[in-house]
C-alpha atoms as a PDB file:
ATOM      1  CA  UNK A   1     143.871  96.494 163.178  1.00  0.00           C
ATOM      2  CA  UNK A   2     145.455  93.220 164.076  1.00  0.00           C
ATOM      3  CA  UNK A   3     149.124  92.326 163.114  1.00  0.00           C
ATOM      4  CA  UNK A   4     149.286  88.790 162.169  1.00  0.00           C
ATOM      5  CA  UNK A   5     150.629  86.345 164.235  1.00  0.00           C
ATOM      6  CA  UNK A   6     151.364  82.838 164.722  1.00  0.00           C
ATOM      7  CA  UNK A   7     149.696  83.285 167.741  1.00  0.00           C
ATOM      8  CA  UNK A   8     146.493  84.970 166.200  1.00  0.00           C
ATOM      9  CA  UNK A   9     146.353  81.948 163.509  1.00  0.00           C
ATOM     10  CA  UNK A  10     146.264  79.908 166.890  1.00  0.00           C
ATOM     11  CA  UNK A  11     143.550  81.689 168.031  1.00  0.00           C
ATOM     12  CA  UNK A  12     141.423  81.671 164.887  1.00  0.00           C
ATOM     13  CA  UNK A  13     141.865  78.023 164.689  1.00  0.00           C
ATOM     14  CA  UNK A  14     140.722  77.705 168.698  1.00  0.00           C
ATOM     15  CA  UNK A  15     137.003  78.386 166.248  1.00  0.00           C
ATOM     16  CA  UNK A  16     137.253  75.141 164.707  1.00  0.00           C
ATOM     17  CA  UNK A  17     135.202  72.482 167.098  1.00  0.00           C
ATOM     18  CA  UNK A  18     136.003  68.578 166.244  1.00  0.00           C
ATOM     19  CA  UNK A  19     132.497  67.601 166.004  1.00  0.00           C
ATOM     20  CA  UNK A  20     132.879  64.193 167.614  1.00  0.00           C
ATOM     21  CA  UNK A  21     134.014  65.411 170.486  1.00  0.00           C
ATOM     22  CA  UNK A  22     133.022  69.304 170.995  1.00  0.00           C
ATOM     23  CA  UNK A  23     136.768  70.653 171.868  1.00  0.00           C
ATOM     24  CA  UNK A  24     138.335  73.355 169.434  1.00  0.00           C
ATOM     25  CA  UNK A  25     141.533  71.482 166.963  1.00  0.00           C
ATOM     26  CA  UNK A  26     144.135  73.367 169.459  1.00  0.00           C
ATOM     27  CA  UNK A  27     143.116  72.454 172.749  1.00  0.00           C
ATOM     28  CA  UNK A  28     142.492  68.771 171.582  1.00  0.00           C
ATOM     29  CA  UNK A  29     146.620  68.899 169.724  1.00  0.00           C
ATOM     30  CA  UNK A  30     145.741  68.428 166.541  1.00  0.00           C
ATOM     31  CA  UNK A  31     147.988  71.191 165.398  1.00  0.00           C
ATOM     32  CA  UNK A  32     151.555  70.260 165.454  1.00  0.00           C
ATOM     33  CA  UNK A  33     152.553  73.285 163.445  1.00  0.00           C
ATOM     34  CA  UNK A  34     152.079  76.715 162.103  1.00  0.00           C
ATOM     35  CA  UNK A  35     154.302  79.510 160.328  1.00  0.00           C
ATOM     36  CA  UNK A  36     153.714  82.013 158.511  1.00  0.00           C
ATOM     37  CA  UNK A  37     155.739  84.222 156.044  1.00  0.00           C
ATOM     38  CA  UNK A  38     154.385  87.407 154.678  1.00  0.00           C
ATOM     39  CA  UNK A  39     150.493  86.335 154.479  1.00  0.00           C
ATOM     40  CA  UNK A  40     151.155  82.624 154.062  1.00  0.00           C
ATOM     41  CA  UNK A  41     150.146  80.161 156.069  1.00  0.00           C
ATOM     42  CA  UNK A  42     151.404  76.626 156.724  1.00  0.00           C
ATOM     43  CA  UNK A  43     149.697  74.500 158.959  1.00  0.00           C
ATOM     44  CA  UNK A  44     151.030  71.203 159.915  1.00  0.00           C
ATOM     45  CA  UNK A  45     147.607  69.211 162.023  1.00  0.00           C
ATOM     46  CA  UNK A  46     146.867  65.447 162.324  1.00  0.00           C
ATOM     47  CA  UNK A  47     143.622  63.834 163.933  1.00  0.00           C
ATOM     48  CA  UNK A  48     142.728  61.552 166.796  1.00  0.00           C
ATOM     49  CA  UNK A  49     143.053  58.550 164.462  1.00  0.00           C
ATOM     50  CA  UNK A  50     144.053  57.932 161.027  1.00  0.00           C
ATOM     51  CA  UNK A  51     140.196  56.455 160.239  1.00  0.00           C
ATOM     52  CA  UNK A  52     138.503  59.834 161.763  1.00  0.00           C
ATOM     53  CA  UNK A  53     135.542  60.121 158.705  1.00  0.00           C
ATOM     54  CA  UNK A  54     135.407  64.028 159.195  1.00  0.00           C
ATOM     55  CA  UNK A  55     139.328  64.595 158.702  1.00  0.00           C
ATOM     56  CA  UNK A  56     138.384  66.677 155.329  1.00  0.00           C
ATOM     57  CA  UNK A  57     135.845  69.153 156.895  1.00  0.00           C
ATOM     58  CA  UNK A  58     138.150  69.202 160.459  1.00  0.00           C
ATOM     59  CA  UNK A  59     141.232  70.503 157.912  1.00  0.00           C
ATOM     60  CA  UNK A  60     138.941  72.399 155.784  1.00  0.00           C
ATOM     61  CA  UNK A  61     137.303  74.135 158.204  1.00  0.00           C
ATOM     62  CA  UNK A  62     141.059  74.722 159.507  1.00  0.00           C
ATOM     63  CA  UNK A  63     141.767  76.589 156.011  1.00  0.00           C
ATOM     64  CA  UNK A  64     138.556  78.594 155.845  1.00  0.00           C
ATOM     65  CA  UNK A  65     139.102  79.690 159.593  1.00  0.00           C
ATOM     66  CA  UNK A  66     142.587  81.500 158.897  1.00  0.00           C
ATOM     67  CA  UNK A  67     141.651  82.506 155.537  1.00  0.00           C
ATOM     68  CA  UNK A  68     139.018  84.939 157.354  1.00  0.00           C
ATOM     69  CA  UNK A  69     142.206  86.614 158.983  1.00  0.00           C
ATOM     70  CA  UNK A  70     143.002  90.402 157.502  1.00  0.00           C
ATOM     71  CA  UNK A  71     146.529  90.122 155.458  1.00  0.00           C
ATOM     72  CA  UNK A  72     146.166  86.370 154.596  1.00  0.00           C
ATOM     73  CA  UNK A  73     147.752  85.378 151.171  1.00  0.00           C
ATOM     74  CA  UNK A  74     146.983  81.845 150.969  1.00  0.00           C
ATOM     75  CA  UNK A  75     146.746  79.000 153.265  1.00  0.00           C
ATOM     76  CA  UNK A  76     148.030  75.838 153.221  1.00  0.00           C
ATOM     77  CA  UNK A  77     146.770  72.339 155.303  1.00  0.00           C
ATOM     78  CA  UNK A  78     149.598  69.726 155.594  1.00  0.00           C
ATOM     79  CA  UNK A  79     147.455  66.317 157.090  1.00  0.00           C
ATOM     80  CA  UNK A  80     149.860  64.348 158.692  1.00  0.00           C
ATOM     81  CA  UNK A  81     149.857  60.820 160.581  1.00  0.00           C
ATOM     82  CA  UNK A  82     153.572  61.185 161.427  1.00  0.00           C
ATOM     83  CA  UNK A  83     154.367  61.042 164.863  1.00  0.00           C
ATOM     84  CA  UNK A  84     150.340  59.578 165.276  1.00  0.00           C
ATOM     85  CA  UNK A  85     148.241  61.877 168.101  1.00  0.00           C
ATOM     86  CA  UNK A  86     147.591  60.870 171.227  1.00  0.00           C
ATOM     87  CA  UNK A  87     145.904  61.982 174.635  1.00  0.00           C
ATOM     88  CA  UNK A  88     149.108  63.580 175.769  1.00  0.00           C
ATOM     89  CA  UNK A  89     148.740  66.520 173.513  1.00  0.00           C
ATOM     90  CA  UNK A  90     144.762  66.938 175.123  1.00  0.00           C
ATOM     91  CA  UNK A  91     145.455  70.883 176.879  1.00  0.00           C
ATOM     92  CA  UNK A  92     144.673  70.761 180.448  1.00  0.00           C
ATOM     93  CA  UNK A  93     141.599  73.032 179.945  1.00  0.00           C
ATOM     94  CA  UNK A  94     140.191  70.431 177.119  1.00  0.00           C
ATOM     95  CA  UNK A  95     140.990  67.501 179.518  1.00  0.00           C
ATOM     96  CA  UNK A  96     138.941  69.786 181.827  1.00  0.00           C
ATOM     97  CA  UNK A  97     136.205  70.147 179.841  1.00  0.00           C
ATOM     98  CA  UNK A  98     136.392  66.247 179.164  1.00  0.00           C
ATOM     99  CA  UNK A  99     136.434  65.333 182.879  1.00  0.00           C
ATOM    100  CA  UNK A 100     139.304  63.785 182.680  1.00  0.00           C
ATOM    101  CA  UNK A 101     140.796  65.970 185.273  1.00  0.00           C
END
């Protein structure tokens, strides 16, 4: 049985692949946020740029990932542009995988 966890919600979300780019939505940054209170999930993410044409399916597929968590009461995606991404927030391992390292 898993106990829910911010850090399980992390992990869960680590299954969501930007397609553009082939890097999971953590590694690349995108999540600036996530609590939870008794089953609910808020998720604060942005994306690379403000004009990124899969932004829907990226958060969407952001929702349905955490939903699939045991003890999840509802979900919720905040999209924000507020403070805008940027390379910085790339995890070593992604910047890896990029060859940017």
């Amino acid at each position: 049985m898993n106990i829910l966890s911010e850090q399980l919600i992390l992990t869960a979300l680590k299954h969501v692949i930007d397609p553009e780019i082939g890097i999971n939505i953590v590694d690349l940054g995108l999540i600036y946020d996530v609590k939870l209170d008794a089953g609910n999930v808020y998720i604060k993410m942005t994306m690379t740029t403000p004009g990124c044409p899969l932004h829907e399916s990226i958060a969407k597929g952001a929702e349905e990932a955490v939903r699939q968590l045991q003890g999840i009461e509802s979900v919720k995606v905040d999209l924000v542009w507020d403070p805008p991404w940027t390379p910085d927030r790339i995890s070593n391992w992604a910047k890896k995988q990029l060859g940017w390292r």
